[in-house]
Protein backbone atom coordinates (compact mmCIF):
# COMPACT_ATOMS: atom_id res chain seq x y z
CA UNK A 1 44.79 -30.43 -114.79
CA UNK A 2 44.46 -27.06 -113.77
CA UNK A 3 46.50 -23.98 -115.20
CA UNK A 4 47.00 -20.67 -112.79
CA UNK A 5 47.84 -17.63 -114.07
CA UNK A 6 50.22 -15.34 -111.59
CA UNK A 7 49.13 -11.73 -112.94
CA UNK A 8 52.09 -10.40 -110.99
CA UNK A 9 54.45 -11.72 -113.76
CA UNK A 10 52.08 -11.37 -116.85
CA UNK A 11 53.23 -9.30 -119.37
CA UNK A 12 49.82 -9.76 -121.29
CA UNK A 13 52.11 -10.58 -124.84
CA UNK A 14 49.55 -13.55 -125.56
CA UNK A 15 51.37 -16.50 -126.00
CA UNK A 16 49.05 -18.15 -124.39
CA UNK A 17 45.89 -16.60 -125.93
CA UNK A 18 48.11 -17.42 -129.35
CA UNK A 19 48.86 -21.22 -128.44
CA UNK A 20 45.62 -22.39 -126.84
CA UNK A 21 43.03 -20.10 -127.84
CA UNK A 22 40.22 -22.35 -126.50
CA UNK A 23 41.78 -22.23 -122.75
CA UNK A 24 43.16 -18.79 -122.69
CA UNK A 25 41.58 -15.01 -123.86
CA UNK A 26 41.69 -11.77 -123.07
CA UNK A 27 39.24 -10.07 -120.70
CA UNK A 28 37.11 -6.66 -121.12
CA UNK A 29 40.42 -5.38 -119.36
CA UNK A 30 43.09 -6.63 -121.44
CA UNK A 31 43.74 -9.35 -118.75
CA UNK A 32 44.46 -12.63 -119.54
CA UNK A 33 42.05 -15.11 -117.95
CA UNK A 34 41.83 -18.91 -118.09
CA UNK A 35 38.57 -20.11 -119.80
CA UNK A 36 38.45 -23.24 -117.60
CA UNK A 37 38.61 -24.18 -113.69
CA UNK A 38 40.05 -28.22 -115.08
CA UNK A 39 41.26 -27.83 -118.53
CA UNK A 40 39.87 -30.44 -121.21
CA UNK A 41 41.68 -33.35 -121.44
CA UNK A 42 41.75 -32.55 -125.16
CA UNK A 43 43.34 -29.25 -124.60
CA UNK A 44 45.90 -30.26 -122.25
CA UNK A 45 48.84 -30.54 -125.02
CA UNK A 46 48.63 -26.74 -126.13
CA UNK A 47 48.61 -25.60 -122.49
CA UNK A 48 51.27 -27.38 -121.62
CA UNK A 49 52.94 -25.69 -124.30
CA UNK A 50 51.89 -22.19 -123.52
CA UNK A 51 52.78 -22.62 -119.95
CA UNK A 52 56.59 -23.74 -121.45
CA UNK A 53 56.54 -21.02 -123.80
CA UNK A 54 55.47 -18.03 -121.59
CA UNK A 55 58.65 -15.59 -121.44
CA UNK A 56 57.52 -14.41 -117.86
CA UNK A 57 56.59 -17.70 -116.31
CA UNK A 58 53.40 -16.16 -115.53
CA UNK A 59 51.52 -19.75 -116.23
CA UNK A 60 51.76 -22.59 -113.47
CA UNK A 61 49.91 -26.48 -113.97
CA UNK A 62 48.86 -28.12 -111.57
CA UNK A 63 48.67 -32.03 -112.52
CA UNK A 64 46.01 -34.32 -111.36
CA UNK A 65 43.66 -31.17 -109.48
C-alpha cells in the first residue's frame, strides 16, 4: 500500500505524525512527508488509521500499489 499526502488540504496538526510515527514526520520545513514509497506491511494498521482520522482528508491509500 501506498499513502499520498495532498499538501493542498494539510493543515500540518500531526495526526498522522501522532498515530504512525514510523510512516509519517515532519520535514526541515514543518511539512509533513511520508517516510515510505510502499508502507510496511507491519505499519499498515496505524496508517490506515491516520488516513481515517485526518480532519482535512489530506491523506489518500492506495491499496495493492
Amino acid at each position: 500500500m501506498r499513502v499520498i499526502i495532498r499538501p493542498e488540504r494539510c493543515n500540518k496538526c500531526g495526526v498522522c505524525v501522532s498515530y504512525c510515527p514510523d510512516a509519517f514526520r515532519f520535514d526541515r520545513t514543518g511539512e509533513v512527508t511520508v517516510r515510505y514509497w510502499e508502507i510496511p506491511v507491519g505499519l499498515e494498521l496505524e496508517c490506515n488509521k491516520a488516513t481515517q482520522l485526518c480532519p482535512k482528508e489530506a491523506l489518500e491509500v492506495i491499496s495493492g500499489a
